[in-house]
Protein backbone atom coordinates (compact mmCIF):
# COMPACT_ATOMS: atom_id res chain seq x y z
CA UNK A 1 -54.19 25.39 -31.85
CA UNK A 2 -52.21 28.48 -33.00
CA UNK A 3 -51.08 28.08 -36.87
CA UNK A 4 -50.72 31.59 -37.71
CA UNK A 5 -49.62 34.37 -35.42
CA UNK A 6 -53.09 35.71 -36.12
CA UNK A 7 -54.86 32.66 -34.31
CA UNK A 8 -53.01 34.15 -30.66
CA UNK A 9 -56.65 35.18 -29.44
CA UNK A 10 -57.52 31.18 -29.36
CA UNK A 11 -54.60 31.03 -26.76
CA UNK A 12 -56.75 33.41 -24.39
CA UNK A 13 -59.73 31.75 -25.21
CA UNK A 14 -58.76 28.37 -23.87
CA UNK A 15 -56.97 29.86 -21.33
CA UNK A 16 -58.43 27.53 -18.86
CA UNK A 17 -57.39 24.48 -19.96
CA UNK A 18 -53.41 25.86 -19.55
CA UNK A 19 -53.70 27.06 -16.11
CA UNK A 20 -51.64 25.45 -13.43
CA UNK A 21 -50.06 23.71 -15.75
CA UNK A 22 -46.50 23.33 -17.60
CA UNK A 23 -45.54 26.10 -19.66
CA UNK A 24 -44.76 23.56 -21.91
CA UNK A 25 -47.91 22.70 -23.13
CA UNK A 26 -48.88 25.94 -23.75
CA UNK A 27 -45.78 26.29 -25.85
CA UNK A 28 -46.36 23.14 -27.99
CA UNK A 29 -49.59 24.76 -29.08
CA UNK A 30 -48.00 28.01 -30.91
CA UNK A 31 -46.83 26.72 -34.67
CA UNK A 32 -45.42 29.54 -35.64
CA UNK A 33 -42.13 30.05 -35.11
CA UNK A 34 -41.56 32.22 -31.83
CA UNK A 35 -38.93 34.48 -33.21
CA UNK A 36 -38.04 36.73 -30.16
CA UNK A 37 -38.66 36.17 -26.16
CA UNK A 38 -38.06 37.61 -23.33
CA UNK A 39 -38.62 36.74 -19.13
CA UNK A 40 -39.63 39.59 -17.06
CA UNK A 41 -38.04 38.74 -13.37
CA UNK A 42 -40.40 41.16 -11.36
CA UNK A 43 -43.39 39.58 -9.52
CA UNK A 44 -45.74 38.68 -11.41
CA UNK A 45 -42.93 36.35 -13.10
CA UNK A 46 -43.86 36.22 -16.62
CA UNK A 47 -42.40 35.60 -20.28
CA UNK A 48 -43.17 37.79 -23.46
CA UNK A 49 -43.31 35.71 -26.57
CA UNK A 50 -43.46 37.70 -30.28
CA UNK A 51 -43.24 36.76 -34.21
CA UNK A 52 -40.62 39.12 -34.86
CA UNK A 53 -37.27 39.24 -34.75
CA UNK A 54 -36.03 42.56 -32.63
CA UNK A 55 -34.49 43.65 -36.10
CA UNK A 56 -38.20 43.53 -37.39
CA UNK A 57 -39.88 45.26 -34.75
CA UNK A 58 -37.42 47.90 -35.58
CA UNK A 59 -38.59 48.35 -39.39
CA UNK A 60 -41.82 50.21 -39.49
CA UNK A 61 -44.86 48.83 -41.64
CA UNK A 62 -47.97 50.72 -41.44
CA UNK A 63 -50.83 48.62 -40.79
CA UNK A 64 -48.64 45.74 -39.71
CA UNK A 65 -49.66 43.26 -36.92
CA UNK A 66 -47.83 42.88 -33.85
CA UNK A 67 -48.59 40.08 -32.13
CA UNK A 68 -47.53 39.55 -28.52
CA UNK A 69 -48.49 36.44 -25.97
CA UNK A 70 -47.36 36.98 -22.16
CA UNK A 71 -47.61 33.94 -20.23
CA UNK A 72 -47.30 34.29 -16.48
CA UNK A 73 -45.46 31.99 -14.26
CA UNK A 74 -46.08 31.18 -10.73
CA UNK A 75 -42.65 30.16 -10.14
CA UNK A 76 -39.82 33.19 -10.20
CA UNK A 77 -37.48 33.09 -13.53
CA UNK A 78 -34.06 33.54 -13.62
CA UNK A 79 -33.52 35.40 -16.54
CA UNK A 80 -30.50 37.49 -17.02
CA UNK A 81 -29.56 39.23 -20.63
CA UNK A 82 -25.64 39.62 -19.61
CA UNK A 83 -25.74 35.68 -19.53
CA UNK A 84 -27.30 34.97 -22.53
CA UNK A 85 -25.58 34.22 -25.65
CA UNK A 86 -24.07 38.04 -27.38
CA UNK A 87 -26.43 38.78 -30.10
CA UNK A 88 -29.22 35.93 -29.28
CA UNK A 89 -30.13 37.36 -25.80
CA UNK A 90 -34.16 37.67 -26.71
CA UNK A 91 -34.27 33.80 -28.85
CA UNK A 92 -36.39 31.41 -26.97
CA UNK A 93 -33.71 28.14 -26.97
CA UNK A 94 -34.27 24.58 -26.30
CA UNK A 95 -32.11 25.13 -22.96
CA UNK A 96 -34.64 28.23 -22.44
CA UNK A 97 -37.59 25.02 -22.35
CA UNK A 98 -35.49 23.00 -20.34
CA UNK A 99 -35.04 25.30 -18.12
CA UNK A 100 -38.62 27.08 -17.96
CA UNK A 101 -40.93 24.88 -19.59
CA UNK A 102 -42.35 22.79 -16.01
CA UNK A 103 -42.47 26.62 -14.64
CA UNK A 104 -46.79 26.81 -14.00
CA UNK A 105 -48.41 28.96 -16.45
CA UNK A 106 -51.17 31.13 -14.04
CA UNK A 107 -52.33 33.74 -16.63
CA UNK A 108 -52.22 34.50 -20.62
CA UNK A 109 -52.43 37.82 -22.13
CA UNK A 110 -52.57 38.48 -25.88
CA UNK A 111 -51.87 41.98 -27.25
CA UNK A 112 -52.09 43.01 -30.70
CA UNK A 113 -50.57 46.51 -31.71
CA UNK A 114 -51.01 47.47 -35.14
CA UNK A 115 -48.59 50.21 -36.48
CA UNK A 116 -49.53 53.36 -37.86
């Protein structure tokens, strides 16, 4: 469904067919390669997905794209940044999809920021 980071509105626009179920599928549908996440532990539960590395983000572009998903969780995450790996703490891991990915997806946001 989602070949370019561009394509993150489709995610929205299907939203339906993702809701109460695995975060997994929702993840098997981004193609692009989901290059910095993060799990936000208040309630709402939810995790921020993005297609740039934090090193990126840092580097301004005018008129670049910044795509963002956040896919909420009905289930509370147990993310903690002092536990994850020094220097990897916001890279979305195949333990990370282990861990999260039967978690039930209950909402999808897209935001798209464009730098000036």
């Amino acid at each position: 469904m989602i070949q370019t980071p561009d394509d993150i509105y489709k995610l929205k626009a299907n939203e339906q067919q993702f809701i109460n179920k695995p975060l997994k599928n929702v993840l098997k549908e981004i193609k692009p390669e989901i290059k910095m996440a993060f799990g936000i532990v208040d309630y709402p539960s939810f995790f921020a997905f993005k297609f740039f590395t934090p090193t990126e983000i840092n580097r301004r572009v005018i008129g670049r794209k910044h795509n963002s998903i956040y896919i909420y969780v009905e289930e509370p995450i147990d993310w903690n940044f002092d536990k994850r790996v020094k220097g990897k703490e916001y890279q979305w891991t195949k333990e990370d999809l282990e861990k999260y990915g039967n978690l039930t997806v209950t909402r999808i946001k897209v935001v798209q920021r464009i730098e000036d």
